[in-house]
N, C-alpha and C. Protein backbone atom coordinates (compact mmCIF):
# COMPACT_ATOMS: atom_id res chain seq x y z
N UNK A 1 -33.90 -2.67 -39.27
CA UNK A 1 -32.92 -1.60 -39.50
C UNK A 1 -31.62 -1.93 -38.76
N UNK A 2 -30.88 -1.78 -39.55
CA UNK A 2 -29.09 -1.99 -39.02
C UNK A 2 -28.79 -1.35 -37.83
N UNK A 3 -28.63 -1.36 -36.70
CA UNK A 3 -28.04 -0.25 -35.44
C UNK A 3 -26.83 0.44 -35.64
N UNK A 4 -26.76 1.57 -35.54
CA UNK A 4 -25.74 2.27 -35.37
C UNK A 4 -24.73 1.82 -34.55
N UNK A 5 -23.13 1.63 -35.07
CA UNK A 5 -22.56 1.77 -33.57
C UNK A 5 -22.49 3.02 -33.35
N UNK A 6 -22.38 2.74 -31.70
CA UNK A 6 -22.22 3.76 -30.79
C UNK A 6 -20.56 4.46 -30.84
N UNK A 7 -20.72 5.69 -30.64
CA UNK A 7 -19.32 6.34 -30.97
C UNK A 7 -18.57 6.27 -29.44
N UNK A 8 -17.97 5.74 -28.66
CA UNK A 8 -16.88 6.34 -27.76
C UNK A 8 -15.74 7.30 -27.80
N UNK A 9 -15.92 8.66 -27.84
CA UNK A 9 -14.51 9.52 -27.95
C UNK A 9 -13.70 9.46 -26.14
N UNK A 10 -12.06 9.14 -27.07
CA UNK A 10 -11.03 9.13 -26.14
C UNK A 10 -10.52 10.49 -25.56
N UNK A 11 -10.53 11.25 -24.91
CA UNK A 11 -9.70 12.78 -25.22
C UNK A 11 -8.94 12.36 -24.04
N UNK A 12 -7.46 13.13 -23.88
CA UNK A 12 -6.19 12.66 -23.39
C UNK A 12 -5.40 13.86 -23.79
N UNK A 13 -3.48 13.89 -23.53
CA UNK A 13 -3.09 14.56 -23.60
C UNK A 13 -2.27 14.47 -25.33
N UNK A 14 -2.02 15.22 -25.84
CA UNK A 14 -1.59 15.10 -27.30
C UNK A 14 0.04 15.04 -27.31
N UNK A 15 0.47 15.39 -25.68
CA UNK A 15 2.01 15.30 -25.75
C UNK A 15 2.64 13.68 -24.84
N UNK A 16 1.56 13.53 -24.27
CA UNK A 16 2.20 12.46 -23.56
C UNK A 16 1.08 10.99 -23.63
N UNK A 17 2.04 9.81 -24.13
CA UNK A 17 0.98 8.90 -24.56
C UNK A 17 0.57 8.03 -23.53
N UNK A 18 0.45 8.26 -22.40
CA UNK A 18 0.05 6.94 -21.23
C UNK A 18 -0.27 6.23 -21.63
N UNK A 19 0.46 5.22 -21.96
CA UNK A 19 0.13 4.02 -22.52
C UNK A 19 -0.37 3.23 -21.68
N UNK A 20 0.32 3.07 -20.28
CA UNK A 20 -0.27 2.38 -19.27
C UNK A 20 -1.89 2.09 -18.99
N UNK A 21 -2.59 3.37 -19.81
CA UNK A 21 -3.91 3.54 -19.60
C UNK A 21 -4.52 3.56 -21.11
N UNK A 22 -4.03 3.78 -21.98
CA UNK A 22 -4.22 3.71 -23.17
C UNK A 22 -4.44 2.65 -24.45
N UNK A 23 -3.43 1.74 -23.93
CA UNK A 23 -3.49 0.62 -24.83
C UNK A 23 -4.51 0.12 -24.27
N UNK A 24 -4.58 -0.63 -23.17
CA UNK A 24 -5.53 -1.26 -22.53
C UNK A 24 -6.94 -1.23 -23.06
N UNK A 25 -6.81 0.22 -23.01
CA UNK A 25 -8.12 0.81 -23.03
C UNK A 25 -8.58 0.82 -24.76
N UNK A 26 -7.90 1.00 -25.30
CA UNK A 26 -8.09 0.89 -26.85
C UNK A 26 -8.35 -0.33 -27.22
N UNK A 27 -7.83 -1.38 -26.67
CA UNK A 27 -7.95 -2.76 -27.14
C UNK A 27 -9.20 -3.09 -26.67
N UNK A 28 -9.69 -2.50 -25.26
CA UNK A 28 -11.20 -2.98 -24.92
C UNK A 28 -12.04 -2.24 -25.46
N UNK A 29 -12.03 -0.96 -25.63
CA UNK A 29 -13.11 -0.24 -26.62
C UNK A 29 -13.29 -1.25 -28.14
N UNK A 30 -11.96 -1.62 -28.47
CA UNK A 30 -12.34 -2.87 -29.84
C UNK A 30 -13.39 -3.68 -29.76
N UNK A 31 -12.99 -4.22 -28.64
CA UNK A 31 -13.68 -5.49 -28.52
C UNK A 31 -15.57 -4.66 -27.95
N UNK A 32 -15.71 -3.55 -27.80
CA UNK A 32 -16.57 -3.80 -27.37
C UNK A 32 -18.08 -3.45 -28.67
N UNK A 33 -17.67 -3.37 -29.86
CA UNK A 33 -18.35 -3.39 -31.11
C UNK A 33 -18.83 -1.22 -31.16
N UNK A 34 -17.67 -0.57 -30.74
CA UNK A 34 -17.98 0.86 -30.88
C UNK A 34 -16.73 1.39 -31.73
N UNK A 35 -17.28 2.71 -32.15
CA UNK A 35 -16.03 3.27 -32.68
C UNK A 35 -15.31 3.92 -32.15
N UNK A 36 -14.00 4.28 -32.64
CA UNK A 36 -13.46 4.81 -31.37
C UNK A 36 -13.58 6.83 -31.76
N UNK A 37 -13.36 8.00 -31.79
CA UNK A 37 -13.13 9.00 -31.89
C UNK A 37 -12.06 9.60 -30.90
N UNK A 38 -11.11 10.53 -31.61
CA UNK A 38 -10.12 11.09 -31.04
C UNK A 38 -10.04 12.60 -31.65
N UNK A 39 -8.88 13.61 -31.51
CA UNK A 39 -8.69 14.35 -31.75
C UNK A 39 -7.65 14.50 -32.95
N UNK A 40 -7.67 12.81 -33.30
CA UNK A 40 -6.58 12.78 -34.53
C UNK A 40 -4.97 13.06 -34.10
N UNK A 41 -4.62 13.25 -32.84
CA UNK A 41 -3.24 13.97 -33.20
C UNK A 41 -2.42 12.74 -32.50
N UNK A 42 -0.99 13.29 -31.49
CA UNK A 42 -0.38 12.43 -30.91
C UNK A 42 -0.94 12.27 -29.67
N UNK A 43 0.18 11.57 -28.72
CA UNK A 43 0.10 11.60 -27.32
C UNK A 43 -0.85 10.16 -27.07
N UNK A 44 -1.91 10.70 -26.48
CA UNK A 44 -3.09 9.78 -26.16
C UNK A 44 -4.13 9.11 -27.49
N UNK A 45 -3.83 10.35 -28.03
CA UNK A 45 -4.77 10.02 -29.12
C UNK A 45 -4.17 9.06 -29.77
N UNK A 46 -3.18 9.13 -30.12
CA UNK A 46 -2.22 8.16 -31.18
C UNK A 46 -2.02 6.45 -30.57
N UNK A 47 -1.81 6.70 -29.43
CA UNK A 47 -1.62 5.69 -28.83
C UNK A 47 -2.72 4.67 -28.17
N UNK A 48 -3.88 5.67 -28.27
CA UNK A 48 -5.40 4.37 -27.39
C UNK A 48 -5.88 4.23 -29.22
N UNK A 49 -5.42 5.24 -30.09
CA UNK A 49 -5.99 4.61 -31.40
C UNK A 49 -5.14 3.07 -32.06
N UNK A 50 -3.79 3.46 -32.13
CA UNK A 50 -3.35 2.29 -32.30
C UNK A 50 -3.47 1.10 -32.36
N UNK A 51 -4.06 1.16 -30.45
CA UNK A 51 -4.37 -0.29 -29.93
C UNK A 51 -5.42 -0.80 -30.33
N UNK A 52 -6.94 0.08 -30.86
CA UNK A 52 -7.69 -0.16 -31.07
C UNK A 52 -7.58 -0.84 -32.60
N UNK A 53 -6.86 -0.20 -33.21
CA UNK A 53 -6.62 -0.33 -34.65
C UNK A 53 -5.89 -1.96 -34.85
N UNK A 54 -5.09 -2.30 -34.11
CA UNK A 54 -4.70 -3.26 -33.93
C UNK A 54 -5.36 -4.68 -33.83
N UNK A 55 -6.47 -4.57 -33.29
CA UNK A 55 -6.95 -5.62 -32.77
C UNK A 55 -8.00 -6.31 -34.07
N UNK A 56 -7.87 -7.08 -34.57
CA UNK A 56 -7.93 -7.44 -35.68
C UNK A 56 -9.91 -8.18 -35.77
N UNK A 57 -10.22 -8.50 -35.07
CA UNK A 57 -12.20 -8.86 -34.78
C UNK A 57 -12.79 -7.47 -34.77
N UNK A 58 -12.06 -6.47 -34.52
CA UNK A 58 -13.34 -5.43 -34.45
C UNK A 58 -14.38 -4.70 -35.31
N UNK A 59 -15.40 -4.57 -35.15
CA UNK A 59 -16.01 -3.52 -36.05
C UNK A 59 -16.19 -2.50 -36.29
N UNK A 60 -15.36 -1.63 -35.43
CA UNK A 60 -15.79 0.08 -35.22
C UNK A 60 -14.37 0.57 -35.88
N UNK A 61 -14.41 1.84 -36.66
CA UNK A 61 -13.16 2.41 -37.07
C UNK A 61 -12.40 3.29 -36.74
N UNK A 62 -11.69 4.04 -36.54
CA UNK A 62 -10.78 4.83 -35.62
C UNK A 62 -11.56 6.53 -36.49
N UNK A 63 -11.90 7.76 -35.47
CA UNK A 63 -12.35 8.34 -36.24
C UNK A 63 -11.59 9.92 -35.89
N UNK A 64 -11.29 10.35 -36.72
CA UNK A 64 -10.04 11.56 -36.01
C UNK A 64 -10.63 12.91 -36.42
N UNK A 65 -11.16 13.89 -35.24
CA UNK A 65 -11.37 15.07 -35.70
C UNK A 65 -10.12 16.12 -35.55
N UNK A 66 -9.78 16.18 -36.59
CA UNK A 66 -8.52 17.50 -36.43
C UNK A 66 -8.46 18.45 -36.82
N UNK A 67 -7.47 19.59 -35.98
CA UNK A 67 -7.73 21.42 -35.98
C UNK A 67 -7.43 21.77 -37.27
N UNK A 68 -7.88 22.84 -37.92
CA UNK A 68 -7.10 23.45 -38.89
C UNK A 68 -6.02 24.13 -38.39
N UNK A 69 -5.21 24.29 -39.14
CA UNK A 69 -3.80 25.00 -38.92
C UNK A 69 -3.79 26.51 -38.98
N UNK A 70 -4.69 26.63 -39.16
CA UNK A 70 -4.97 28.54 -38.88
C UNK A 70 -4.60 29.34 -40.10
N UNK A 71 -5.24 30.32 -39.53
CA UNK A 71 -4.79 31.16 -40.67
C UNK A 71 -5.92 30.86 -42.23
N UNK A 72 -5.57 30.75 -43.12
CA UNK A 72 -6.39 30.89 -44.61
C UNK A 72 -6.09 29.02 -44.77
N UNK A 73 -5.56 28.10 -44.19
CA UNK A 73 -5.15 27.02 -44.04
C UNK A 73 -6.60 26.78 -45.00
N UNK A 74 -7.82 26.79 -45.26
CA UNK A 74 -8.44 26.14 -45.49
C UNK A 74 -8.79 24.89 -45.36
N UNK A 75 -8.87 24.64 -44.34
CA UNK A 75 -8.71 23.41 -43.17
C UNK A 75 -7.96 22.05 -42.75
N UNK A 76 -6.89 22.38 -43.74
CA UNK A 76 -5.52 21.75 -43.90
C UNK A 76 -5.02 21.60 -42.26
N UNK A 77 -4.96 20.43 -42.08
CA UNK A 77 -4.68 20.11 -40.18
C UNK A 77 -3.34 20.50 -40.42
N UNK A 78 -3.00 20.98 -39.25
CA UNK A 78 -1.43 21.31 -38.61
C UNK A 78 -0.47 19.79 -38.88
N UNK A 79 0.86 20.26 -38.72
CA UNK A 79 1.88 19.07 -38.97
C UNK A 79 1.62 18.06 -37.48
N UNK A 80 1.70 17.11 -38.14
CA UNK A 80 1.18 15.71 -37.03
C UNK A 80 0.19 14.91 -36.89
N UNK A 81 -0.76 15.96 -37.65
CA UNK A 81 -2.30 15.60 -37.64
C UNK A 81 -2.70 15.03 -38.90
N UNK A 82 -3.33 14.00 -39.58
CA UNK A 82 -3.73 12.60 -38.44
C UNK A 82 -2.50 11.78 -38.00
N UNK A 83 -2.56 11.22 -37.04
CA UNK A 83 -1.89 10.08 -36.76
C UNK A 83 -2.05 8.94 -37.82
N UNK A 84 -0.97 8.25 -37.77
CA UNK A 84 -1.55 6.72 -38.63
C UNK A 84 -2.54 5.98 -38.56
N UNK A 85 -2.91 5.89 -37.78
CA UNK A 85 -4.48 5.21 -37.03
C UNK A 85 -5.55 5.51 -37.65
N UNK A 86 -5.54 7.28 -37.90
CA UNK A 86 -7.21 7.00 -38.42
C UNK A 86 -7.38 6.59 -39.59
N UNK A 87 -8.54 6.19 -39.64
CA UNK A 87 -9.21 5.40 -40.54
C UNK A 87 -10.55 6.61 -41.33
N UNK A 88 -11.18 7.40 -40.85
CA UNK A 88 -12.13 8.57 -41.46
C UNK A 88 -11.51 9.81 -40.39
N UNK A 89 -11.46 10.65 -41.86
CA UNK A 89 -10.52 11.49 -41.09
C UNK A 89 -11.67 13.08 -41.61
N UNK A 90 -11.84 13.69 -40.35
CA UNK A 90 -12.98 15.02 -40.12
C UNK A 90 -12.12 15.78 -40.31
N UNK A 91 -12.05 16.95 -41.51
CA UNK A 91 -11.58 18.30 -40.99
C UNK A 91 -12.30 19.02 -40.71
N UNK A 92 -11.90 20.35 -39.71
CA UNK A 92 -12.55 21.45 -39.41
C UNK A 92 -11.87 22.69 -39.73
N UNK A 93 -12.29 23.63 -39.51
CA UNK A 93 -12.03 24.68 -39.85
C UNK A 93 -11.67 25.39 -38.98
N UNK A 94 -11.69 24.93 -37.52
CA UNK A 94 -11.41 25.15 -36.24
C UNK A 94 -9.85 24.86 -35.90
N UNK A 95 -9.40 26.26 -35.08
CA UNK A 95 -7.98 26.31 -35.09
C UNK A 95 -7.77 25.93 -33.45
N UNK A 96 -8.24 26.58 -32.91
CA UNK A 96 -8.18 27.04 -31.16
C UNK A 96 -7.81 25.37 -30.81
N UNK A 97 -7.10 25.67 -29.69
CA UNK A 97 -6.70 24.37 -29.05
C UNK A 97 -6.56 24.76 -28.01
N UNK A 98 -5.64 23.75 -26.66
CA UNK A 98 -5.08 24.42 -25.71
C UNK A 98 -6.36 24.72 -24.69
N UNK A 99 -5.32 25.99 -24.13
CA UNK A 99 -6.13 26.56 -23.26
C UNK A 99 -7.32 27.82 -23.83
N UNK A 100 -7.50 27.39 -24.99
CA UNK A 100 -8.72 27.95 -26.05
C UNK A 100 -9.25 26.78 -26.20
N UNK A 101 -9.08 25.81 -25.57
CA UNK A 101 -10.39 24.48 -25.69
C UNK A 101 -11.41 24.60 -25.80
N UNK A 102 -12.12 25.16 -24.93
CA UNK A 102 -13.63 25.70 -25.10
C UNK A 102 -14.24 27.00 -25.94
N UNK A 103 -13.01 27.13 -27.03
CA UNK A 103 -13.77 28.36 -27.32
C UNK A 103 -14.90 27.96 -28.71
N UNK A 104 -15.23 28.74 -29.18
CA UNK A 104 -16.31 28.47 -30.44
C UNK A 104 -15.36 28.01 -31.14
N UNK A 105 -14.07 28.61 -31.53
CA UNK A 105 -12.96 28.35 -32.54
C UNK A 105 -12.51 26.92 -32.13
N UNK A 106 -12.63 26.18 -31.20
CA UNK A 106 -12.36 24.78 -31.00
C UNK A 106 -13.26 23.65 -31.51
N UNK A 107 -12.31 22.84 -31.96
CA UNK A 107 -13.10 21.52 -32.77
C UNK A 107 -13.16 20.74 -31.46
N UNK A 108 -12.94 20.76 -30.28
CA UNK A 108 -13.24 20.06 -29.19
C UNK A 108 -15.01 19.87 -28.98
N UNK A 109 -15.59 21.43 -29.06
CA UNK A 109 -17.33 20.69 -29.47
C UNK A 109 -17.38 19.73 -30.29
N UNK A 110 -16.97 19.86 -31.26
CA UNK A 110 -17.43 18.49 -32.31
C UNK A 110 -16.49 17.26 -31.73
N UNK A 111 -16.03 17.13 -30.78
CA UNK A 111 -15.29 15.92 -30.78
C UNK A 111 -16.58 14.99 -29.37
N UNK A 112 -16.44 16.36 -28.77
CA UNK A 112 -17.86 16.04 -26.91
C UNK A 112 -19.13 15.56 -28.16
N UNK A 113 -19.69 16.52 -28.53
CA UNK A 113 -20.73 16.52 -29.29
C UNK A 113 -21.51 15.04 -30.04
N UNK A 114 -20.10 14.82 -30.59
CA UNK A 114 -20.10 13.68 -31.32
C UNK A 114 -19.88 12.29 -30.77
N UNK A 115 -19.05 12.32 -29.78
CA UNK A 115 -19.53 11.10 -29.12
C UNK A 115 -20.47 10.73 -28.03
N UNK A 116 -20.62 9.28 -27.63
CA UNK A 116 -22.04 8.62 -26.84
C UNK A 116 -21.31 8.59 -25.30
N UNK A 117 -20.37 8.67 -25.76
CA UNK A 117 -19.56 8.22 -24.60
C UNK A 117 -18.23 8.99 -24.43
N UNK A 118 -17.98 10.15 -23.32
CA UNK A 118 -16.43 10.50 -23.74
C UNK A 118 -15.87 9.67 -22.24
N UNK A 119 -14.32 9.26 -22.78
CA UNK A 119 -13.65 8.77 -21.77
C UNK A 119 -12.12 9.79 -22.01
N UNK A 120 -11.93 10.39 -20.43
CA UNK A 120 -11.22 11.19 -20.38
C UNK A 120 -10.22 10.88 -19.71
N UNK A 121 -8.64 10.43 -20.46
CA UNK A 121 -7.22 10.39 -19.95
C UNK A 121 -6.89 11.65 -19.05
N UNK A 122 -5.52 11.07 -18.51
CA UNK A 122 -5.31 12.94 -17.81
C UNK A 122 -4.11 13.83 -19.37
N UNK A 123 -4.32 14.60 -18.96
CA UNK A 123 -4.10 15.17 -20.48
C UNK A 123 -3.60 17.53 -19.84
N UNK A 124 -3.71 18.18 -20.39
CA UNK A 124 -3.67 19.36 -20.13
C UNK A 124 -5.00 20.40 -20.25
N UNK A 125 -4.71 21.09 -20.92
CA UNK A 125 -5.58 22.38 -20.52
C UNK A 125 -6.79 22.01 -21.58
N UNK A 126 -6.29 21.28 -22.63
CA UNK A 126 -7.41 21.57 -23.61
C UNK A 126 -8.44 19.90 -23.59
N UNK A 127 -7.66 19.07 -22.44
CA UNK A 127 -8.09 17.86 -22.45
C UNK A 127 -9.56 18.60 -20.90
N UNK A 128 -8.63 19.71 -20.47
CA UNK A 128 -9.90 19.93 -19.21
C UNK A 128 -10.72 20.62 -19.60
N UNK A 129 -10.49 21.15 -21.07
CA UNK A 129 -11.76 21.81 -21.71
C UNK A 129 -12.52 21.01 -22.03
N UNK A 130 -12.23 19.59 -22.73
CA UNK A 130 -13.02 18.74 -23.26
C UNK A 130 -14.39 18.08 -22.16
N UNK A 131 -13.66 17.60 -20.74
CA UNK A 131 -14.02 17.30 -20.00
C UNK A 131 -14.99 18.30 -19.56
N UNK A 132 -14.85 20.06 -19.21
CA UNK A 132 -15.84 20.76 -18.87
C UNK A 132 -16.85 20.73 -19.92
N UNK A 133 -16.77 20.55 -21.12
CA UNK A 133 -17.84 20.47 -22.10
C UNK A 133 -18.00 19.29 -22.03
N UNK A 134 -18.31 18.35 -22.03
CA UNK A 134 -18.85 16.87 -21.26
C UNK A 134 -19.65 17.30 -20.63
N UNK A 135 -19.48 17.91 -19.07
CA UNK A 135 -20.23 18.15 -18.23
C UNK A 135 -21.25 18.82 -18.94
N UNK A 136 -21.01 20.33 -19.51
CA UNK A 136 -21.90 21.65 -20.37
C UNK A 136 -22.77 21.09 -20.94
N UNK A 137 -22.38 19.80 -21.77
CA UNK A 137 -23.65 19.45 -22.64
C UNK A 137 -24.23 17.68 -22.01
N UNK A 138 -24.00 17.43 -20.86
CA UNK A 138 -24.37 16.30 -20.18
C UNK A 138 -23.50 14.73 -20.82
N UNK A 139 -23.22 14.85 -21.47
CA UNK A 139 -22.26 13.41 -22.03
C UNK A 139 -21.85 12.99 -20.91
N UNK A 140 -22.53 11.41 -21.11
CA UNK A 140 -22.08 10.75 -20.10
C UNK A 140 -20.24 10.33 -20.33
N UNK A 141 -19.72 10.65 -19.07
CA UNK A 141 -18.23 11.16 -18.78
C UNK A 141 -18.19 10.15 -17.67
N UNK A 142 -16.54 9.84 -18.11
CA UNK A 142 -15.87 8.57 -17.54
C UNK A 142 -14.55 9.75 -17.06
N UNK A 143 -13.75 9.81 -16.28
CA UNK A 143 -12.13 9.64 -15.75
C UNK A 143 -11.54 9.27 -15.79
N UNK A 144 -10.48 8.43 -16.66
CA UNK A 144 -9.63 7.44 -16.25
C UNK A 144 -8.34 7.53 -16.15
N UNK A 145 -8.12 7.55 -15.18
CA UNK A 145 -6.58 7.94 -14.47
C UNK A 145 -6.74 9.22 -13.98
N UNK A 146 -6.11 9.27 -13.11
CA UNK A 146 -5.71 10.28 -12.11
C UNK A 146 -7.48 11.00 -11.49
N UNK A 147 -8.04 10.09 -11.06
CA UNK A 147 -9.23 10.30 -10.09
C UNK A 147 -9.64 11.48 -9.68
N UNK A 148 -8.44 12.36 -9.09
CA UNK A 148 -8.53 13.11 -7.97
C UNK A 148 -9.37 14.38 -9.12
N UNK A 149 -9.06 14.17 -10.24
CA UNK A 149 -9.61 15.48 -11.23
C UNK A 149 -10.98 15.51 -10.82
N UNK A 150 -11.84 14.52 -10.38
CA UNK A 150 -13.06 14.62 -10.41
C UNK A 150 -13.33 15.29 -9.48
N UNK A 151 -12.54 16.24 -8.19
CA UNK A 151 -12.99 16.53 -7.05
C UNK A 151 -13.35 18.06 -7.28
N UNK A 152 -12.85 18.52 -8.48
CA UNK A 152 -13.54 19.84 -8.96
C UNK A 152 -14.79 19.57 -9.43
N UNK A 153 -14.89 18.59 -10.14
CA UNK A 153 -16.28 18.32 -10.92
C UNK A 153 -17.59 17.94 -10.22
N UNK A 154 -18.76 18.06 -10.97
CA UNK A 154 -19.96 17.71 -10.28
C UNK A 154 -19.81 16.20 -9.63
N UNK A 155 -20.29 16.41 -8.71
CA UNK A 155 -20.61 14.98 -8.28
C UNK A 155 -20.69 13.73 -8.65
N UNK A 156 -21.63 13.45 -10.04
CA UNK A 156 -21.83 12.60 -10.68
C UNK A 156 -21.33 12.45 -11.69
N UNK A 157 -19.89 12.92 -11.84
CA UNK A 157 -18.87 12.23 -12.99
C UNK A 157 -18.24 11.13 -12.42
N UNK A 158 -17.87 10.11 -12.70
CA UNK A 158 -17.64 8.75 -12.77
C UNK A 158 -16.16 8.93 -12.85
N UNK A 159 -15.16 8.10 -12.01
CA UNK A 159 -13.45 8.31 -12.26
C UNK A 159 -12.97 6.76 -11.71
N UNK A 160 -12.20 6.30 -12.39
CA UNK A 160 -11.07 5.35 -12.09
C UNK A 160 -9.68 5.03 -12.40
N UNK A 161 -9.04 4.20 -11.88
CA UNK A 161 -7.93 3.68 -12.78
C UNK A 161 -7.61 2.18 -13.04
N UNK A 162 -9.05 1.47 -13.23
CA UNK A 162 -9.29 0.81 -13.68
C UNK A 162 -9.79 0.60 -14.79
N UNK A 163 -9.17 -0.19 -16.19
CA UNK A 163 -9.82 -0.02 -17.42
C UNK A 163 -11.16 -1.00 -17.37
N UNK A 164 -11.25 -2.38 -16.60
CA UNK A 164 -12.49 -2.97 -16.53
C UNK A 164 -13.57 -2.41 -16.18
N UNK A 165 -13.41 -1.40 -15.15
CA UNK A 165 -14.38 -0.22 -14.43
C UNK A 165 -14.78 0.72 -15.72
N UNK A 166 -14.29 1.11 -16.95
CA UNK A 166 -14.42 1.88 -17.64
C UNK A 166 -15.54 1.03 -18.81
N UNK A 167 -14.97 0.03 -19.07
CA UNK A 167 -15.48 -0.73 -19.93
C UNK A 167 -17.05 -1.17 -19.64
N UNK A 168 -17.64 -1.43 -18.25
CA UNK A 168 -18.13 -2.01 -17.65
C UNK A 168 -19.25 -0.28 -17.70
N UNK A 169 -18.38 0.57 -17.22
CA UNK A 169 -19.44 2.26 -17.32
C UNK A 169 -19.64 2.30 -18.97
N UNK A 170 -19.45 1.93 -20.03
CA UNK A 170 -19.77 2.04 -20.79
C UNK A 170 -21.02 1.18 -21.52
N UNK A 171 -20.96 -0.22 -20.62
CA UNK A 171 -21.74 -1.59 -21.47
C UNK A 171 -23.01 -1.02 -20.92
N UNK A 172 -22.87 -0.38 -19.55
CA UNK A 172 -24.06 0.11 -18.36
C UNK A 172 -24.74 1.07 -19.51
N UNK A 173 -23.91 1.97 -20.17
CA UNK A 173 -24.98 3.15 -21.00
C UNK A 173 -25.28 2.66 -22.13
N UNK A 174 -24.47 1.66 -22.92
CA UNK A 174 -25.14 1.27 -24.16
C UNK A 174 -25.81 0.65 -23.99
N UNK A 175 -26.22 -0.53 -23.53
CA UNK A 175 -27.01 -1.68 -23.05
C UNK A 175 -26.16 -2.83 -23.98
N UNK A 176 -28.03 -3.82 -23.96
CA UNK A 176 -27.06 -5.33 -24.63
C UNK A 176 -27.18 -4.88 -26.41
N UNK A 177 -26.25 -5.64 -27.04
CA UNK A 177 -26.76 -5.67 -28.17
C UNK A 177 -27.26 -5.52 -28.73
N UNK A 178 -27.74 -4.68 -29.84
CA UNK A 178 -29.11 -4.36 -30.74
C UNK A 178 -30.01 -3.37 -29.50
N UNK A 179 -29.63 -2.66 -28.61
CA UNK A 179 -30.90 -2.00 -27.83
C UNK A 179 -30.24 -0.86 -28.04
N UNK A 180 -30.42 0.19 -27.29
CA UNK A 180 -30.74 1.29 -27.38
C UNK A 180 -29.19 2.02 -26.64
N UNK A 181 -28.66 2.85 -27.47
CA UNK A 181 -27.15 3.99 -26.80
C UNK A 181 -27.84 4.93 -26.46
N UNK A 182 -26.80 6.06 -25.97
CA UNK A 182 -26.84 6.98 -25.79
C UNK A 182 -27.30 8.06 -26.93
N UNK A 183 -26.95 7.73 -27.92
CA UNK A 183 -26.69 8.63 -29.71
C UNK A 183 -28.42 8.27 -30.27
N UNK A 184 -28.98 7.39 -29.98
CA UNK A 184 -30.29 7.07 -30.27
C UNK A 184 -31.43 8.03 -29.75
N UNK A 185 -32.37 8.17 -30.02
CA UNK A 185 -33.50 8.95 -29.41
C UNK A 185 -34.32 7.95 -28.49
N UNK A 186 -34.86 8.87 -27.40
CA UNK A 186 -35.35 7.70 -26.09
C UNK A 186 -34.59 7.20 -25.52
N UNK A 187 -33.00 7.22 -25.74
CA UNK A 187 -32.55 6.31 -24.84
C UNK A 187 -31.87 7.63 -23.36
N UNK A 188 -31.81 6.57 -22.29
CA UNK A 188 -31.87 7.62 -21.01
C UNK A 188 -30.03 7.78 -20.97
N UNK A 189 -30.07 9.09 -20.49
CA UNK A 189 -28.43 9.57 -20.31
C UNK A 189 -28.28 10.40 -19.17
N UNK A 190 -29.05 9.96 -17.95
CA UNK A 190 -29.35 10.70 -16.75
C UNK A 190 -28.20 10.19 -15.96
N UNK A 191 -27.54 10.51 -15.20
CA UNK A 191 -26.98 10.71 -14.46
C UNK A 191 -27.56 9.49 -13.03
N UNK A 192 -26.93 8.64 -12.54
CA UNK A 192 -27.67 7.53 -11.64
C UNK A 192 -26.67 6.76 -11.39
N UNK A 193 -27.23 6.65 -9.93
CA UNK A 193 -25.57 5.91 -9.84
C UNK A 193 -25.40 4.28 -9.97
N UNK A 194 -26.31 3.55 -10.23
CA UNK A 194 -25.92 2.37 -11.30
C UNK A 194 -25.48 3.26 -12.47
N UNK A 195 -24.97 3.71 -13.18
CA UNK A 195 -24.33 4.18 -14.22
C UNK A 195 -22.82 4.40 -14.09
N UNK A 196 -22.31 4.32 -12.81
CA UNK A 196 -21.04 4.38 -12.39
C UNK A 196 -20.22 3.53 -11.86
N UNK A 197 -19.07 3.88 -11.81
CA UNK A 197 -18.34 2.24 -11.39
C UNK A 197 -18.42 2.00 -10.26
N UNK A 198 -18.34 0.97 -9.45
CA UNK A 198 -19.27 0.62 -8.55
C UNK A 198 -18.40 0.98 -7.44
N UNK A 199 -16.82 0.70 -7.59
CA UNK A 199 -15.91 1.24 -6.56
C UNK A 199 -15.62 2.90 -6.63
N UNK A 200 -16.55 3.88 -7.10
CA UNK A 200 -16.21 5.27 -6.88
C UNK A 200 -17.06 5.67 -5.93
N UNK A 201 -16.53 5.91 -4.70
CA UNK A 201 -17.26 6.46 -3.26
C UNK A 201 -18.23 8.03 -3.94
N UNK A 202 -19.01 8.50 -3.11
CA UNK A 202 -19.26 9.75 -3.34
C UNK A 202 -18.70 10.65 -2.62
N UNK A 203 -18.01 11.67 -3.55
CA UNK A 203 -17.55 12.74 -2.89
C UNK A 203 -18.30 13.95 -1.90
N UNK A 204 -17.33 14.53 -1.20
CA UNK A 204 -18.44 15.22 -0.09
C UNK A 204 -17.26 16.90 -0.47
């Protein structure tokens, strides 16, 4: 039987594209045979999709879940949404954004939900919703950039600003080749600290 790839969702800020942390990071999610998932829009999303999209060996496709535009929209995404990048494009019916990140009305569940792996840019209110639902439903959760976010969070969320450190927390949960992700049944998504990058001290 064919293996699934494993999904990695990016969530980040939709207004500002850190590229500094973004490209990088898009170009190594390519290479690392996963798909990528975003929120479809700008900012972060647009910009770690890009890179990924770019890189011309990969096998995984850019995958964009985006809001409906409210109202009777019949799930017609808001102006902006998708970016050029995606490649399979999810609508929802879900309007809420923002600092309504976590609500039922947010397509942010289906974005945590759906991936094996979320890796979290620094971003705003609805990027710290994403991240608290990470935690809510256990997804193994990465940080990348701006560290210090993790000092609200449980203990055993993982933070750097290193993209090799990210890449490296991810090969740790999928394993080698052909074995077993996170998205599979049986495979372990416990919390351990071989699962983390090796330079994140524990917080007290």
């Amino acid at each position: 039987m064919e293996r699934r790839l494993p999904v990695v969702g990016v969530m980040g800020s939709g207004a500002r594209a850190h590229e500094e942390l973004a490209l990088p990071l898009g170009r190594g999610l390519a290479r690392l045979g996963v798909h990528l998932l975003t929120g479809g829009g700008g900012g972060v999303m647009a910009s770690v999709s890009k890179a990924f999209a770019q890189v011309g060996s990969r096998v995984g496709l850019v995958i964009g879940v985006v809001p409906a535009s409210g109202g009777l929209g019949g799930g017609e995404p808001p102006p902006g949404y998708p970016n050029p990048w995606v490649e399979i494009l999810v609508r929802t019916h879900l309007a809420a954004k923002g600092v309504q990140g976590a609500s039922p009305a947010s397509r942010n569940h289906v974005n945590v939900l759906s991936s094996d792996v979320v890796v979290a840019l620094p971003g705003g209110a609805g990027t710290a919703s994403e991240v608290e639902l990470a935690v809510r439903y256990g997804r193994p959760l990465i940080l990348f950039g701006e560290p210090d976010r993790a000092l609200s969070l449980p203990g055993e969320v993982a933070a750097t600003c290193r993209v090799a450190e990210v890449e490296a927390f991810i090969r740790r949960l999928l394993g080698p080749p052909g074995g077993r992700h996170p998205g599979m049944r049986g495979a372990d998504t416990g919390s351990k600290a071989s699962d983390r990058p090796e330079t994140q001290e524990p917080r007290r």
